[in-house]
Protein backbone atom coordinates (compact mmCIF):
# COMPACT_ATOMS: atom_id res chain seq x y z
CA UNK A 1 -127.18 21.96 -101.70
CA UNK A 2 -126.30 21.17 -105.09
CA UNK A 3 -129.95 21.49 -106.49
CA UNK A 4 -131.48 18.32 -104.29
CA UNK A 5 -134.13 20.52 -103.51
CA UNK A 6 -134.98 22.38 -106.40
CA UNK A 7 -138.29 20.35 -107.21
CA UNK A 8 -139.44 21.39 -104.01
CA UNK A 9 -137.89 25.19 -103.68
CA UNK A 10 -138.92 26.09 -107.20
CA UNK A 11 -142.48 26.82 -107.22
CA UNK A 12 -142.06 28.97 -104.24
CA UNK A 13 -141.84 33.04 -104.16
CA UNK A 14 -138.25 33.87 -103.03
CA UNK A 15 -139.26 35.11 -99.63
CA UNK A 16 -140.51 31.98 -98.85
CA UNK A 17 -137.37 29.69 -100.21
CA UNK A 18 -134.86 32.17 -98.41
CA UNK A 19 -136.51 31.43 -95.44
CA UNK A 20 -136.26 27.87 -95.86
CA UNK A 21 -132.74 27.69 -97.07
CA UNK A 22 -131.61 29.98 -93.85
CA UNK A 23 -133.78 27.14 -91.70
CA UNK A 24 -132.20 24.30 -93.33
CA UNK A 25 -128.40 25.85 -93.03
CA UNK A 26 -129.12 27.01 -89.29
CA UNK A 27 -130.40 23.49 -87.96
CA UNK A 28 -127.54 21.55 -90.43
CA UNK A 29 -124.87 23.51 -89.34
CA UNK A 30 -125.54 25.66 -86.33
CA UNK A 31 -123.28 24.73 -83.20
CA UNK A 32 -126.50 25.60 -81.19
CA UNK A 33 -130.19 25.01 -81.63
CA UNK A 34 -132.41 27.65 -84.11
CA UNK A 35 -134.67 29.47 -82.27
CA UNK A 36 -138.23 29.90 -83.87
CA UNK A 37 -138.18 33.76 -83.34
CA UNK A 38 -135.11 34.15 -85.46
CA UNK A 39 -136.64 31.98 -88.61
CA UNK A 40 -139.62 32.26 -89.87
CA UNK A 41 -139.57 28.49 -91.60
CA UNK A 42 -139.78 27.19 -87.73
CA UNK A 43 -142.90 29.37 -86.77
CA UNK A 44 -144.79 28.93 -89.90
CA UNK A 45 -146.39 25.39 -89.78
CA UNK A 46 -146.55 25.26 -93.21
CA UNK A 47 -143.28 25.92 -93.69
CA UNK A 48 -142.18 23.74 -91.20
CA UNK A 49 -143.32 21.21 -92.68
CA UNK A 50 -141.62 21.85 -95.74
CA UNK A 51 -138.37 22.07 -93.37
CA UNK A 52 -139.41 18.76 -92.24
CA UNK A 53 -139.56 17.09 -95.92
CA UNK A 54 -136.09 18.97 -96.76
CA UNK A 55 -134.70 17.35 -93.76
CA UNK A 56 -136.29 13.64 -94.38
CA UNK A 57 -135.06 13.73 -97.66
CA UNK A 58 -131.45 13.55 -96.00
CA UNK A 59 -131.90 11.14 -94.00
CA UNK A 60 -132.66 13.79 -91.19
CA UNK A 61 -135.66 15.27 -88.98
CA UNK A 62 -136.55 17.94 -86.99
CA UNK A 63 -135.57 17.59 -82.93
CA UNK A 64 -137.28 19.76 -80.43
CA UNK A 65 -134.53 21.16 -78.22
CA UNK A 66 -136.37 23.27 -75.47
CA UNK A 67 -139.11 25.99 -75.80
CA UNK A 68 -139.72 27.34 -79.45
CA UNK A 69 -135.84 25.86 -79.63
CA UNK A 70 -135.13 23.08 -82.53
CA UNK A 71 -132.14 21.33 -83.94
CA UNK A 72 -131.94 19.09 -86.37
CA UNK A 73 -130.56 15.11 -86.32
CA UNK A 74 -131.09 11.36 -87.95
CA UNK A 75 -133.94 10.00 -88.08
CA UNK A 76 -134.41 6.58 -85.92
CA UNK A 77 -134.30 4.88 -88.71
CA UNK A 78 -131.69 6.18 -90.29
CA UNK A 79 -129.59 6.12 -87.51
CA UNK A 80 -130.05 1.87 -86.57
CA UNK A 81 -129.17 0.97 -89.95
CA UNK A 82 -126.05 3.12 -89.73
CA UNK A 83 -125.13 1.75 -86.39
CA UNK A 84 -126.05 -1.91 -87.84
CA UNK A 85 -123.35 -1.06 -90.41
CA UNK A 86 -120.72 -0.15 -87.79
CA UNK A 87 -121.23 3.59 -88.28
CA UNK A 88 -121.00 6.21 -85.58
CA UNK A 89 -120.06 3.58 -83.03
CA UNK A 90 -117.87 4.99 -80.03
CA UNK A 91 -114.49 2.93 -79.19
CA UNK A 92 -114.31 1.24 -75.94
CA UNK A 93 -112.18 4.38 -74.07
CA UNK A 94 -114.62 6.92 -75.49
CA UNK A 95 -117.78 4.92 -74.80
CA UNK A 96 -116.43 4.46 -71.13
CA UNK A 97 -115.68 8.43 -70.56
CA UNK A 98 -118.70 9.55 -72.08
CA UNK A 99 -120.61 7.45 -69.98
CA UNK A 100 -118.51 8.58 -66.62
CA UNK A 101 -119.12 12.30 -68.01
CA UNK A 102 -122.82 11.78 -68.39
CA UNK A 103 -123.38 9.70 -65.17
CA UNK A 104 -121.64 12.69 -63.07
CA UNK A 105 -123.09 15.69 -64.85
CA UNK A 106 -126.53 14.42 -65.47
CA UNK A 107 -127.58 11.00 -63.77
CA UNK A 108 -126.54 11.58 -60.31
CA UNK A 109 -127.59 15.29 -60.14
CA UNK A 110 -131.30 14.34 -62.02
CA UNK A 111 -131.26 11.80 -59.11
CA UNK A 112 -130.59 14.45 -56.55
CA UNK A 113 -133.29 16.65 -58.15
CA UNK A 114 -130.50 19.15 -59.44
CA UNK A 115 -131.53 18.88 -62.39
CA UNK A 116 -134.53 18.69 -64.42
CA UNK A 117 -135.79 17.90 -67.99
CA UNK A 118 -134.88 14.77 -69.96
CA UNK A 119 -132.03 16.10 -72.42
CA UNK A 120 -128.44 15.36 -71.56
CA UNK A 121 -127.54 19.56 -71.11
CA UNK A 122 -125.84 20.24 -67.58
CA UNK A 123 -123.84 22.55 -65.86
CA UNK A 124 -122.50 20.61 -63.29
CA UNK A 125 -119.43 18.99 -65.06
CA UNK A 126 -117.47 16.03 -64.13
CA UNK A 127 -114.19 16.58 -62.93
CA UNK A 128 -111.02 15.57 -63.10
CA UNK A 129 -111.34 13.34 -59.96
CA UNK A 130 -114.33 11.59 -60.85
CA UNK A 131 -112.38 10.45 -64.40
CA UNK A 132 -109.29 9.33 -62.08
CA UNK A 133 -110.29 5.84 -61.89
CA UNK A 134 -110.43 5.77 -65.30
CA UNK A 135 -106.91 7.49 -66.18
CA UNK A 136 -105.22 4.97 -64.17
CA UNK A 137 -106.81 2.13 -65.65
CA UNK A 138 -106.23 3.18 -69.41
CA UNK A 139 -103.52 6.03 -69.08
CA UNK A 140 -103.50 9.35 -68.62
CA UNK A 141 -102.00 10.38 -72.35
CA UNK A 142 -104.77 7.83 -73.71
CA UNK A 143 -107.96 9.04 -71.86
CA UNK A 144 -106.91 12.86 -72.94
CA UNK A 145 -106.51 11.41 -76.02
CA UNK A 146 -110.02 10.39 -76.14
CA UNK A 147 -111.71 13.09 -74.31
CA UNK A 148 -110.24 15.27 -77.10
CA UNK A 149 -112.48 13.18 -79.67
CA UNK A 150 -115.37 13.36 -78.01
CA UNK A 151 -115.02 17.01 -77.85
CA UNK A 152 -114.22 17.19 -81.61
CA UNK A 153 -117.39 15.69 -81.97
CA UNK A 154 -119.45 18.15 -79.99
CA UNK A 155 -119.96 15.19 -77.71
CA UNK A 156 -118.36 16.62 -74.49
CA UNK A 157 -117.35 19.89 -73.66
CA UNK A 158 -115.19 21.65 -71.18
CA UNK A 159 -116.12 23.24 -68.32
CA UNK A 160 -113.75 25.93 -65.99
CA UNK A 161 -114.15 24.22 -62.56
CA UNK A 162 -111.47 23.97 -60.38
CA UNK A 163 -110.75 20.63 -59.10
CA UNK A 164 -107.92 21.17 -55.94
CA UNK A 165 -107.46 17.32 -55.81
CA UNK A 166 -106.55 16.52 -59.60
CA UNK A 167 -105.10 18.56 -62.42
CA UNK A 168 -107.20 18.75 -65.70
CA UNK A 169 -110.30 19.89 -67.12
CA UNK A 170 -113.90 19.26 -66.72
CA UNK A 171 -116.27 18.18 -68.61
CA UNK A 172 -119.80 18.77 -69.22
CA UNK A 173 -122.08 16.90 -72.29
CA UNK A 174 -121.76 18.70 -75.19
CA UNK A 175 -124.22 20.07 -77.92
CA UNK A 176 -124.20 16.93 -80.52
CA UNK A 177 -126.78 15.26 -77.69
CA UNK A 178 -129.18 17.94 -78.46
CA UNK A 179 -129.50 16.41 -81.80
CA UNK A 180 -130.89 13.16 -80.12
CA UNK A 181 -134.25 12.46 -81.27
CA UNK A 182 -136.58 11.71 -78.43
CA UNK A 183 -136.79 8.18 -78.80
CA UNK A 184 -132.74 8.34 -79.30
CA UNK A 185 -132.84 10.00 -75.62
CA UNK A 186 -134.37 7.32 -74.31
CA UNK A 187 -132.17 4.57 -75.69
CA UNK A 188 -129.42 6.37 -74.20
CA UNK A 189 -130.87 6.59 -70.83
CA UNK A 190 -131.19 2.69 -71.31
CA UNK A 191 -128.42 2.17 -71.68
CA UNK A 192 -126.64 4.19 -68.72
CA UNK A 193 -128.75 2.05 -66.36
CA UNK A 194 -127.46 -0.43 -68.11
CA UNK A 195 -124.46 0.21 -67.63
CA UNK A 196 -124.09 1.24 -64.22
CA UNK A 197 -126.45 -1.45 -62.35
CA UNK A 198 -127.09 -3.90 -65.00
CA UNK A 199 -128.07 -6.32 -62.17
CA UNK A 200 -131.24 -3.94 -61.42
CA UNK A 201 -134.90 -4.63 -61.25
CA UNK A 202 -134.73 -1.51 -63.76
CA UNK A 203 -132.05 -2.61 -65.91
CA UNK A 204 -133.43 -6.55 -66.18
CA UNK A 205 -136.97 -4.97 -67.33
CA UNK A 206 -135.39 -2.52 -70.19
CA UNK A 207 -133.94 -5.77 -71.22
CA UNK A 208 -136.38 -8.41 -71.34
CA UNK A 209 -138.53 -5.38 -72.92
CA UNK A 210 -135.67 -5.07 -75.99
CA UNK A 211 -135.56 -8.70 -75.85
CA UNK A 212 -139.25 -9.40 -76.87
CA UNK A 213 -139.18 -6.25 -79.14
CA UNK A 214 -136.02 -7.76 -80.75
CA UNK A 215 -136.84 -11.51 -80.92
CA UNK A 216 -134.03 -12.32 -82.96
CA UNK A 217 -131.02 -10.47 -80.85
């Protein structure tokens, strides 16, 4: 960590700074979220909110990923002026696939009450059929292509279901959407029904809503 937290980790006994070093590496660089039972920095709420300053300090913050369950991501603010700077910004294929994947593994089964909750986890992956349109639009070699960079970003994920119509893999959202703070979720969720029925009583309130929160834009 090349001693950016030393001020902080110094006056501490060394039971206490292990445990928040361990915290800090599992939320930064664990594939999955950190469960509180397995670190003693997430149950202690003093040392939590240690975690918390660690984290802030990096532009970060703590994201609650199910029960006792936490992962770590940007901050909101953090993560606008990034995307103001053209940072983390998904091409035009990629943006369109994700979408497809989320709209098929999460919005239409949340719809159907099949699912529950309001992360973006789901096992009921989109198939190789329901990205069809899309491959023959674009090209096969070029959607792959793109699906393979939105798994190498822990965006998407793939899933072993058969599919007896098409030939491919499915695809499920991957673990990086944990890391979506909770106003983050919700932006995201905007932006699907914006997406897919942007001539909705739903969608045409989400934006007149942005609009007077964003007089400018």
């Amino acid at each position: 960590m090349s001693g950016l937290f030393d001020d902080m980790l110094q006056p501490l006994g060394d039971k206490q700074r292990d445990a928040l070093v361990s915290a800090w590496a599992a939320l930064e660089y664990g594939s999955e979220p950190a469960s509180e039972a397995a670190l003693p920095a997430l149950r202690d709420a003093a040392l939590r909110h240690q975690l918390e300053q660690m984290l802030h300090m990096t532009g970060r913050t703590l994201v609650p990923a199910g029960a006792n369950l936490w992962t770590s991501g940007y901050r909101d603010d953090i993560a606008a002026e990034l995307v103001a700077n053209g940072w983390g910004i998904l091409p035009p294929l990629e943006r369109a696939a994700l979408i497809l994947v989320l709209i098929h593994s999460v919005a239409i089964p949340r719809a159907e009450g099949r699912l529950s909750g309001d992360n973006w986890q789901s096992n009921h992956p989109t198939t190789p059929t329901q990205l069809r349109k899309l491959s023959q639009i674009h090209g096969q070699l070029r959607l792959s292509e793109a699906l393979q960079r939105l798994r190498a970003a822990g965006l998407v994920r793939t899933a072993r279901v058969p599919d007896h119509e098409t030939p491919g893999s499915s695809y499920i959202p991957g673990p990086a959407l944990r890391r979506l703070t909770p106003a983050a979720r919700q932006r995201l969720q905007e932006n699907l029904i914006l997406a897919v029925g942007p001539d909705t009583a739903l969608a045409t309130a989400i934006t007149v809503r942005r609009n007077l929160g964003n007089p400018q834009k």
